[in-house]
Protein backbone atom coordinates (compact mmCIF):
# COMPACT_ATOMS: atom_id res chain seq x y z
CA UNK A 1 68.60 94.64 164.53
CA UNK A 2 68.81 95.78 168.11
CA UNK A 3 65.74 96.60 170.20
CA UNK A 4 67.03 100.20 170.25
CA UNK A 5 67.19 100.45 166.25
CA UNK A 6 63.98 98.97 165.43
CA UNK A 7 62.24 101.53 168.28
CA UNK A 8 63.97 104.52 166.69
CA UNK A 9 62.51 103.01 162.84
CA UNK A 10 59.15 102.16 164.65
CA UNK A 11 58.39 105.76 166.00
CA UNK A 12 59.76 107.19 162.91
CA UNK A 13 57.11 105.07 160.74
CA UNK A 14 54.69 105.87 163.17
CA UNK A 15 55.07 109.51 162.94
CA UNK A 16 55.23 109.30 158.98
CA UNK A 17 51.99 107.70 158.43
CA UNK A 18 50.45 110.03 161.34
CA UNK A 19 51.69 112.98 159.35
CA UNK A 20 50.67 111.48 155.63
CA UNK A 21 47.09 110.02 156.47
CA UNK A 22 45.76 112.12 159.44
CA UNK A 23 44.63 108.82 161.01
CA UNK A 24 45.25 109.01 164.37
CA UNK A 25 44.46 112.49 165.90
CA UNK A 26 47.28 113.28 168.40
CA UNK A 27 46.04 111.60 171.78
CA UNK A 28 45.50 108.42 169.51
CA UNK A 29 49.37 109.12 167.93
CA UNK A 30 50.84 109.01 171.40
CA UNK A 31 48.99 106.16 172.58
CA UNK A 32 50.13 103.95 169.66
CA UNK A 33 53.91 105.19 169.79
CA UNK A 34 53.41 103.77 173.74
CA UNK A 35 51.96 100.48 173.28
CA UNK A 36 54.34 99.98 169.73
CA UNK A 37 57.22 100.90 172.81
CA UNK A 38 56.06 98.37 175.14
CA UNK A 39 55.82 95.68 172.68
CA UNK A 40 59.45 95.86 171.74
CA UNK A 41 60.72 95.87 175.13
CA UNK A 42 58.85 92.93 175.82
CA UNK A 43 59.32 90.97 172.68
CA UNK A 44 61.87 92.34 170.58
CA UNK A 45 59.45 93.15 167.64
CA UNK A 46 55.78 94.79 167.21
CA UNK A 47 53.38 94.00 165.08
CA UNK A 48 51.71 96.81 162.40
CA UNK A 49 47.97 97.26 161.76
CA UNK A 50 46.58 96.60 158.40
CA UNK A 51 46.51 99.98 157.65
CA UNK A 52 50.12 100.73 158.96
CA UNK A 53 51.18 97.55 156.63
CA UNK A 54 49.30 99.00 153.52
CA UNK A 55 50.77 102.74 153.73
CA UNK A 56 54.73 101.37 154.30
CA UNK A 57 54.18 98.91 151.20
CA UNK A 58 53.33 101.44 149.25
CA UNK A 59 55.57 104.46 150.64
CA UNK A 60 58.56 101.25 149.99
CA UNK A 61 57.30 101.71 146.37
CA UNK A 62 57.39 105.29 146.53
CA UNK A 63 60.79 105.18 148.00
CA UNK A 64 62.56 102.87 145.42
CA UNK A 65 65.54 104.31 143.70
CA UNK A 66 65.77 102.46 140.88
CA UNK A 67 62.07 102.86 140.07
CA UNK A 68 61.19 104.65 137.24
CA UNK A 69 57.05 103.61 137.83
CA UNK A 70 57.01 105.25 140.96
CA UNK A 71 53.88 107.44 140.02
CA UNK A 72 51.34 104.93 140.60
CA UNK A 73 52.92 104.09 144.27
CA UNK A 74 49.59 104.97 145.91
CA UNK A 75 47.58 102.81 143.57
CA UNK A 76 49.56 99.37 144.81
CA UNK A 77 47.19 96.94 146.50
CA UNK A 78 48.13 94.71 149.44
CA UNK A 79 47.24 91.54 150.05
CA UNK A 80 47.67 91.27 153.81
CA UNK A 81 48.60 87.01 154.92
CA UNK A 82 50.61 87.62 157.78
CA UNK A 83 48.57 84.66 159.24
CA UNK A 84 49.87 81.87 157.06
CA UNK A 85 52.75 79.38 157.85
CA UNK A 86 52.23 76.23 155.81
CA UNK A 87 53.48 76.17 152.43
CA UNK A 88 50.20 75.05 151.16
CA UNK A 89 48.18 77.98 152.30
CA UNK A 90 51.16 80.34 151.29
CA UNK A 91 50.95 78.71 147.97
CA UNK A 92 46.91 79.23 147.51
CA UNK A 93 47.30 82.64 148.44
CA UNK A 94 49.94 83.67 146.39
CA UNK A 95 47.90 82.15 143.28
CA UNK A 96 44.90 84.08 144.39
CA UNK A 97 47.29 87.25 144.05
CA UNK A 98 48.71 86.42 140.80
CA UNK A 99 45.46 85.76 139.54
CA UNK A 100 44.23 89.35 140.71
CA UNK A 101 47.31 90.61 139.56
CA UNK A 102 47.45 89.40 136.21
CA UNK A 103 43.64 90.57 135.54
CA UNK A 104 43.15 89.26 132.34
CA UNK A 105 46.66 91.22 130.80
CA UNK A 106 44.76 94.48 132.48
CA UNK A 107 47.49 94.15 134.80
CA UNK A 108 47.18 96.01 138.97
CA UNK A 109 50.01 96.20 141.24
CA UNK A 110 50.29 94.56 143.67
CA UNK A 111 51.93 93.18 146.50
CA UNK A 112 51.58 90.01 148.81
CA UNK A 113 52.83 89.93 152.64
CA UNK A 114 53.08 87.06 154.30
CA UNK A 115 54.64 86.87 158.38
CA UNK A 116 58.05 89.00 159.19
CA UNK A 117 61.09 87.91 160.22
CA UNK A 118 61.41 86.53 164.00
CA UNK A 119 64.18 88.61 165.19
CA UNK A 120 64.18 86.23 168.44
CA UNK A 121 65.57 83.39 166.01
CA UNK A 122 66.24 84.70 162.70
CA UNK A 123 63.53 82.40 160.94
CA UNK A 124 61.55 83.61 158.41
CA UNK A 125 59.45 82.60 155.85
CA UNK A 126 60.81 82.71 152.30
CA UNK A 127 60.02 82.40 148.24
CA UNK A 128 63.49 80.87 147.13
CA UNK A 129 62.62 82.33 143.35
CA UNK A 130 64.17 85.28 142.42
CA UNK A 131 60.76 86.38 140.60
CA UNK A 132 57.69 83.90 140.58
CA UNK A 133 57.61 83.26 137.05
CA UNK A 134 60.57 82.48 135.25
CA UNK A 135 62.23 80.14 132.68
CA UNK A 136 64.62 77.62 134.09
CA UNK A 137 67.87 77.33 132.22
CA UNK A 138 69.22 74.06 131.57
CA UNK A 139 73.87 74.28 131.39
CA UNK A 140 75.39 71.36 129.43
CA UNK A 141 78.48 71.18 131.10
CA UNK A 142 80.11 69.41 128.28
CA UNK A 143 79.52 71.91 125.86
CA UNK A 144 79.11 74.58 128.04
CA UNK A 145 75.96 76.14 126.40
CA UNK A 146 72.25 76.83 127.95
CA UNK A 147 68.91 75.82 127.04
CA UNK A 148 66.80 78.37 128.09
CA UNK A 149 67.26 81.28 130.65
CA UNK A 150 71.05 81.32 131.54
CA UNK A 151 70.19 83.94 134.30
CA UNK A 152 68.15 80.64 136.19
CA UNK A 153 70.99 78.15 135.50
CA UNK A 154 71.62 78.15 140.08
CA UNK A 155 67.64 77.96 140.39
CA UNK A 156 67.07 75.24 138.03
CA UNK A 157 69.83 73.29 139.67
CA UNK A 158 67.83 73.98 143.26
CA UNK A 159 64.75 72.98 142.05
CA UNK A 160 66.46 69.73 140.54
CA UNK A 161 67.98 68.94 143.99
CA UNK A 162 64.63 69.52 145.21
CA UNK A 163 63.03 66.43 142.89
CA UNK A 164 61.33 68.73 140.28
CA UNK A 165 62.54 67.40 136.77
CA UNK A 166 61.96 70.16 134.00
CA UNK A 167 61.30 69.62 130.15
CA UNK A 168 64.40 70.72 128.93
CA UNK A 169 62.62 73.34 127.03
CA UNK A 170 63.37 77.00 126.25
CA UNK A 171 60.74 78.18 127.92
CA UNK A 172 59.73 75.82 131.17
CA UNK A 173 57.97 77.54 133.64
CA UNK A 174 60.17 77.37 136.85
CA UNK A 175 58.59 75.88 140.03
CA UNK A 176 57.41 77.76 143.22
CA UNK A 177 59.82 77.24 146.06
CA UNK A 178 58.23 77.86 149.30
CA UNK A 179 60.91 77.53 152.68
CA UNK A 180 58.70 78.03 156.16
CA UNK A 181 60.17 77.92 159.24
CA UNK A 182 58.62 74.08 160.92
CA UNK A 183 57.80 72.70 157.60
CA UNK A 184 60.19 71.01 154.70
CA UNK A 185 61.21 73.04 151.62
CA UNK A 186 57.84 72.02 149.17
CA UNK A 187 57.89 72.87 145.85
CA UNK A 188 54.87 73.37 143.32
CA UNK A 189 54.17 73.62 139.57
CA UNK A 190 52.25 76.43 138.15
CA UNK A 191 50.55 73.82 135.75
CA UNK A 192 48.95 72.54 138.92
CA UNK A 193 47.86 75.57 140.16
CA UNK A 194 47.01 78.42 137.35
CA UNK A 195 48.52 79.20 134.00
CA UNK A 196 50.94 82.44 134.06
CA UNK A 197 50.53 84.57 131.32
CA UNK A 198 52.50 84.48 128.65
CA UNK A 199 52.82 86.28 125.31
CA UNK A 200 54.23 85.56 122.09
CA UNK A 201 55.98 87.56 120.25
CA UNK A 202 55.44 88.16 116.82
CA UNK A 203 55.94 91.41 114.84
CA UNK A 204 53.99 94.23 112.99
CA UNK A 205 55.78 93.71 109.54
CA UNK A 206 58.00 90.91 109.78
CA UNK A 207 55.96 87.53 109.56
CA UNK A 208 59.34 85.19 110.27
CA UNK A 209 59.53 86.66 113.57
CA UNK A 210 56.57 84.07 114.72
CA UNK A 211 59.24 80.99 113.39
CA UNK A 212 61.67 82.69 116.19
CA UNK A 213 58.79 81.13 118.67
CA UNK A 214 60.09 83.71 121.05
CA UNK A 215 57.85 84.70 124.20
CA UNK A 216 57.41 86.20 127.41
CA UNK A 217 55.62 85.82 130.77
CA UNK A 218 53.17 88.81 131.36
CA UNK A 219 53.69 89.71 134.84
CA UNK A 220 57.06 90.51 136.35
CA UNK A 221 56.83 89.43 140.30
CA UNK A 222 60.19 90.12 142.61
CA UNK A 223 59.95 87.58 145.29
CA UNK A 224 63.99 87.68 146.43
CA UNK A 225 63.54 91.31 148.18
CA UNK A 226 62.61 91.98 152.27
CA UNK A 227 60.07 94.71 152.35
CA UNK A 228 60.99 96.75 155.87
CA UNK A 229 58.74 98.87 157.05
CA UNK A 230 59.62 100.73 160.70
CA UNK A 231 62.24 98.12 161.64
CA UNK A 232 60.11 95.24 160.29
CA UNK A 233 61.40 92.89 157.82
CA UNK A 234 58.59 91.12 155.49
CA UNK A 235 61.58 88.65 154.17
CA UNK A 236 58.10 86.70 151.65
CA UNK A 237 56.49 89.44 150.17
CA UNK A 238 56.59 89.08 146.01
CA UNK A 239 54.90 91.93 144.54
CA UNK A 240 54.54 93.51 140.98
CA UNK A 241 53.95 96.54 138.48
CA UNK A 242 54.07 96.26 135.09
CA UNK A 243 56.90 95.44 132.28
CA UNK A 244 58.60 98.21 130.36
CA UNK A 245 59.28 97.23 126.93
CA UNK A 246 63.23 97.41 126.97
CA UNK A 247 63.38 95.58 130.23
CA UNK A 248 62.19 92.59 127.74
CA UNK A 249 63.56 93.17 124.34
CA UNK A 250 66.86 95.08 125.34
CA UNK A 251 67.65 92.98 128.74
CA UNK A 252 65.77 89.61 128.76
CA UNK A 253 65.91 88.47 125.10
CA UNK A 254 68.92 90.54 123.66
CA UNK A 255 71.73 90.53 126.00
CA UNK A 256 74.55 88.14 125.41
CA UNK A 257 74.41 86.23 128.74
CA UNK A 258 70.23 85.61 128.24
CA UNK A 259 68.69 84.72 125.04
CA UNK A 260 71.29 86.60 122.52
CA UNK A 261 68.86 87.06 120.36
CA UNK A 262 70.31 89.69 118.33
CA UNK A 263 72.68 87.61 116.22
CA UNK A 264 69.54 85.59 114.50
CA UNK A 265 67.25 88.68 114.01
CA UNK A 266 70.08 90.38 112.46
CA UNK A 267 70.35 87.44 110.02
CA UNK A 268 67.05 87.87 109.22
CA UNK A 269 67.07 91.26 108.24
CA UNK A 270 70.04 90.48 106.06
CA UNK A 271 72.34 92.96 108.16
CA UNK A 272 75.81 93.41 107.74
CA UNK A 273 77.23 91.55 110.96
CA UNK A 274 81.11 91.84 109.99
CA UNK A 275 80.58 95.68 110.06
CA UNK A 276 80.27 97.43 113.79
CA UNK A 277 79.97 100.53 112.67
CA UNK A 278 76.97 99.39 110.32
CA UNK A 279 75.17 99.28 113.70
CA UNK A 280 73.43 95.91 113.11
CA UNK A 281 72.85 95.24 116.52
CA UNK A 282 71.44 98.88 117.11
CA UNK A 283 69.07 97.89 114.15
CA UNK A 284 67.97 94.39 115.12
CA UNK A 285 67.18 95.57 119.16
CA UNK A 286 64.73 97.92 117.28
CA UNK A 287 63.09 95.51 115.31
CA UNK A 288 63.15 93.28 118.31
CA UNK A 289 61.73 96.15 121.14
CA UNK A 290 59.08 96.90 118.52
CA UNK A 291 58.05 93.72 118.01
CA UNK A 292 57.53 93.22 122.20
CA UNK A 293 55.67 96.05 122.52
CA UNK A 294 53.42 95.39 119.42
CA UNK A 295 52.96 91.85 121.15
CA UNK A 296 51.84 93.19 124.47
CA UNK A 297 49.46 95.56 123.04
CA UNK A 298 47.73 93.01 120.41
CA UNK A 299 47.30 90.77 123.68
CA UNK A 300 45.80 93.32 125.64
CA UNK A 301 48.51 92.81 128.54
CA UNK A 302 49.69 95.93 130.48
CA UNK A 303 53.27 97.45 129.03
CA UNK A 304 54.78 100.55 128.79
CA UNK A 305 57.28 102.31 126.56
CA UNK A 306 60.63 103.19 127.61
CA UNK A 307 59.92 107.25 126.78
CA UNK A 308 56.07 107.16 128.06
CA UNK A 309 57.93 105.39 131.38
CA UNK A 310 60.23 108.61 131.63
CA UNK A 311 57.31 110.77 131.14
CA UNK A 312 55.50 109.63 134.38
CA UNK A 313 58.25 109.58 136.47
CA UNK A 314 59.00 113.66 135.78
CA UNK A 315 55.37 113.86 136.64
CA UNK A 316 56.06 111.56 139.90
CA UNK A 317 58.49 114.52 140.70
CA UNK A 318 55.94 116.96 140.26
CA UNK A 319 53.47 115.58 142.78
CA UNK A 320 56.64 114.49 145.31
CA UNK A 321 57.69 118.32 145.08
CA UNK A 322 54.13 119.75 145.40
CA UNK A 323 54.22 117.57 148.57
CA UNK A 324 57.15 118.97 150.11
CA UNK A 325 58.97 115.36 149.31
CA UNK A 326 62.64 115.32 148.32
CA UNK A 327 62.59 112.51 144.83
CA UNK A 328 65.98 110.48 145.50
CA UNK A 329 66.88 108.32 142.57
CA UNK A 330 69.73 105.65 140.88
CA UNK A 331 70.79 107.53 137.35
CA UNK A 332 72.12 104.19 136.28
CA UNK A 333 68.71 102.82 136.76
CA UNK A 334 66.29 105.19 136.01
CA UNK A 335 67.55 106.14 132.54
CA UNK A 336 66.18 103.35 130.26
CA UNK A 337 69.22 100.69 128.50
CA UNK A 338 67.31 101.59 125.22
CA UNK A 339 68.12 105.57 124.00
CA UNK A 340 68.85 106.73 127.10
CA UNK A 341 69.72 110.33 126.01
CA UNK A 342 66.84 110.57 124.24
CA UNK A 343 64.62 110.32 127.20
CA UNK A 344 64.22 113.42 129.66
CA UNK A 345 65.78 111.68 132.32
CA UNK A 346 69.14 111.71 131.05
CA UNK A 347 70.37 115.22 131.36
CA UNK A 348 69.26 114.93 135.38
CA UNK A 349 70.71 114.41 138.91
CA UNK A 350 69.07 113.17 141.78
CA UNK A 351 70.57 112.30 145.67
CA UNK A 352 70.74 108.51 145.91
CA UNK A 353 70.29 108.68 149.94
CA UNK A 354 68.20 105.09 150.38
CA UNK A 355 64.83 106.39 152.69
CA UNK A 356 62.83 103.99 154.63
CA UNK A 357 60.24 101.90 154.15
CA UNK A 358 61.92 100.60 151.30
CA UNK A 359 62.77 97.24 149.41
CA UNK A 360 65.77 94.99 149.76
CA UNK A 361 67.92 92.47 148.35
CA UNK A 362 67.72 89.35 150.82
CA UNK A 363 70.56 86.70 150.54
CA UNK A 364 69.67 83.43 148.48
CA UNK A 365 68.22 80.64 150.83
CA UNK A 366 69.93 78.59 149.29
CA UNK A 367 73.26 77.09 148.11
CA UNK A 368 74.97 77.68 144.24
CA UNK A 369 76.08 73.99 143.23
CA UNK A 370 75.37 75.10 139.26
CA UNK A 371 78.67 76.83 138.44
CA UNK A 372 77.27 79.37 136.53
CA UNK A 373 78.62 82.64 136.99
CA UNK A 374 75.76 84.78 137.69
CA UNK A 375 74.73 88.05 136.14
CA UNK A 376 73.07 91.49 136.40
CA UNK A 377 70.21 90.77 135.10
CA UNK A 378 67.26 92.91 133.57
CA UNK A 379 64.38 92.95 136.85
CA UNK A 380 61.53 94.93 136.91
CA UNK A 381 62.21 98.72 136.99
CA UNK A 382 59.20 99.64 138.85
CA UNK A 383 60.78 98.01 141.98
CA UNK A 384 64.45 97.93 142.29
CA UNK A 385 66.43 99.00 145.18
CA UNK A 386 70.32 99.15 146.03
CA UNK A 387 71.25 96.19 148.43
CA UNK A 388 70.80 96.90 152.02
C-alpha cells in the first residue's frame, strides 16, 4: 500500500473514532491527523495509540460480513503486544490470552495484537495455524483415507516438515507455529504450555453416543486473518467469540470432507440409509446438533444456538440503525447451514459493500506439499470476512 492510500485510510480512521468516542476535542483531532501525516511521509507507516488499536479491533468486529455475533462487538477485549518479536514471548502471551479467553468455559472475546506489517520490507510477524486449536489430520496416501481432521491434512504436513511428530490420533492437538521476522520458524505444543479446552460429546437420551468418543475444542481462535485498521495491517492477531452449535455439529463433525459423522449416527438410530427421501441424514444432524449443544451446556462452556444467534444479530441491527449505521452483511453466511428458513434472517437482504477496519484472509506462509485438496470449511461465524 502506497503512502498516499494508507494517509487517506489513516485520516479516515482518525476521524471515525473522533466522531464515535468524543476523545479528542477538535484542536486535539487536528493535531493528531498532523503528526499521524508526518509520520507517514517520513516512514511509510504510523503507529496507533492503545486506544486507537482497541476501538478499530472492535469496529473490525462490528464490520464483519459474515458475522452473525456482531452484537457483542463493543464487549471484545484487546490484548495489546505490539512490543514482542521473539517467538517465545509471542508464545507466553498468546497462552496468557487463551487462558483469559477460555475463562473456565465462561468464555470473553477476545483478541490478541502483536506488531504490524513493515511496509518498508514486507516482513511481518505471523501464526502459520489457520485457528490455534485444531486437530491435525493424518492422509494415508495408499488408501487415500484420513485420520482425524481432513480440513488440517496441509498443516499437519507443515508441522511434520517442521520436526513435530503427532500421535496419529483422531483428535491430536495441532502445534503452535510461530514465523517472526529475525528468528527461525519455532514450533510449540499446547501440552507444554496449557491444556485447551475440550468437550465431549455425549447426548441427552442416547447413552451410545459417549462410545462415538466424539469431541470438540471449546474455543474457536482465527489466527490466518490481517486485522487492518486505517491502512495498518496486524498480519498476527488470533482472536475469538464463541461457537454456534451448527458451526460444530452441521460443519465440523457432519460434513463429508471432515468427520462424516452422519453415516454412523444414522446406523445407530436404525435409519433407513437406502431411502433419501426418508431424510436420514436430516434426522441424524439433529440428533447430532442436539447432542453438541447439550454437551456445551452440561460443561458450562459458552455456546449458542443457531436461532438465539439470529435473534441477536436483528437486535445488532437495531442498535446499528438507532446509530445512524448502515448493517452490511454476506446472506450466504449469515443464515445458519442448519434450518436456515426457519430463522428470521432468511427472508432478508443486506448490501455486502466490505467497510473498514475490518478482517482479512492473509495468504498461507507456507507451502502445500500434502496433496489434499482443500475445502470450505466451517470457521467461526462471529468473525468471517470476504477475502481482501
Amino acid at each position: 500500500m502506497d503512502r498516499r492510500k494508507i494517509l487517506q485510510r489513516a485520516t479516515e480512521f482518525i476521524q471515525k473514532y473522533y466522531r464515535e468516542t468524543n476523545s479528542y476535542a477538535e484542536e486535539e483531532l487536528i493535531e493528531r491527523l498532523a503528526a499521524v501525516e508526518a509520520q507517514i511521509i517520513k516512514l511509510g507507516t504510523y503507529v496507533h495509540t492503545k486506544e486507537e488499536l482497541e476501538f478499530g479491533a472492535k469496529v473490525a468486529w462490528r464490520n464483519s460480513n459474515r458475522c452473525i455475533g456482531r452484537l457483542f462487538w463493543d464487549s471484545l477485549t484487546v490484548f495489546d503486544n505490539r512490543h514482542l518479536t521473539d517467538p517465545l514471548d509471542i508464545m507466553r502471551a498468546t497462552v496468557a490470552y487463551v487462558k483469559w479467553a477460555e475463562n473456565d468455559g465462561k468464555i470473553r472475546p477476545a483478541i490478541c495484537v502483536f506488531a504490524p506489517l513493515n511496509p518498508s520490507n514486507g516482513e511481518s510477524i505471523r501464526f502459520w495455524n489457520s485457528k490455534l486449536v485444531r486437530y491435525a489430520g493424518y492422509k494415508d496416501h495408499d488408501k487415500d483415507n484420513v485420520t482425524g481432521d481432513p480440513d488440517e491434512v496441509e498443516f499437519t504436513h507443515a508441522c511434520q516438515r517442521l520436526g513435530w511428530k503427532g500421535a496419529g490420533g483422531k483428535y491430536d492437538v495441532l502445534p503452535v507455529v510461530i514465523d517472526s521476522p529475525g528468528y527461525e520458524t519455532q514450533w510449540f505444543n499446547w501440552c507444554d504450555w496449557h491444556k485447551p479446552l475440550e468437550v465431549p460429546i455425549i447426548h441427552p437420551e442416547y447413552k451410545w453416543f459417549e462410545e462415538l468418543e466424539l469431541k470438540w475444542y471449546g474455543l474457536p481462535i482465527i489466527s490466518d486473518m490481517t486485522l487492518e485498521i486505517g491502512g495498518i495491517e496486524y498480519t498476527a492477531a488470533p482472536f475469538n467469540g464463541w461457537f454456534m452449535g451448527t458451526e460444530i455439529g452441521t460443519r465440523n463433525l457432519a460434513d463429508e470432507h471432515r468427520y462424516n459423522m452422519l453415516p454412523e449416527i444414522a446406523e445407530r438410530l436404525n435409519l433407513n440409509k437406502r431411502n433419501r427421501s426418508a431424510l436420514w441424514r436430516d434426522r441424524a444432524l439433529t440428533e447430532l446438533n442436539t447432542a453438541v449443544l447439550y454437551s456445551f451446556k452440561a460443561r458450562g462452556v459458552t455456546m449458542v444456538d443457531h436461532h438465539s444467534a439470529a435473534t441477536q444479530f436483528e437486535r445488532f441491527e437495531r442498535r446499528e440503525k438507532e446509530a445512524g449505521r448502515t448493517v452490511c452483511a454476506d446472506w450466504a453466511w449469515l443464515v445458519p447451514p442448519t434450518a436456515g428458513s426457519t430463522t428470521n434472517l432468511f427472508h432478508k437482504q443486506w448490501s455486502n459493500d466490505v467497510q473498514s477496519p475490518n478482517y482479512y484472509y492473509a495468504d498461507k506462509p507456507y507451502e502445500d506439499h500434502s496433496g489434499n485438496d482443500k475445502h470450505d470449511s466451517a470457521v467461526c461465524p462471529f468473525h468471517i470476512q470476504a477475502r481482501k
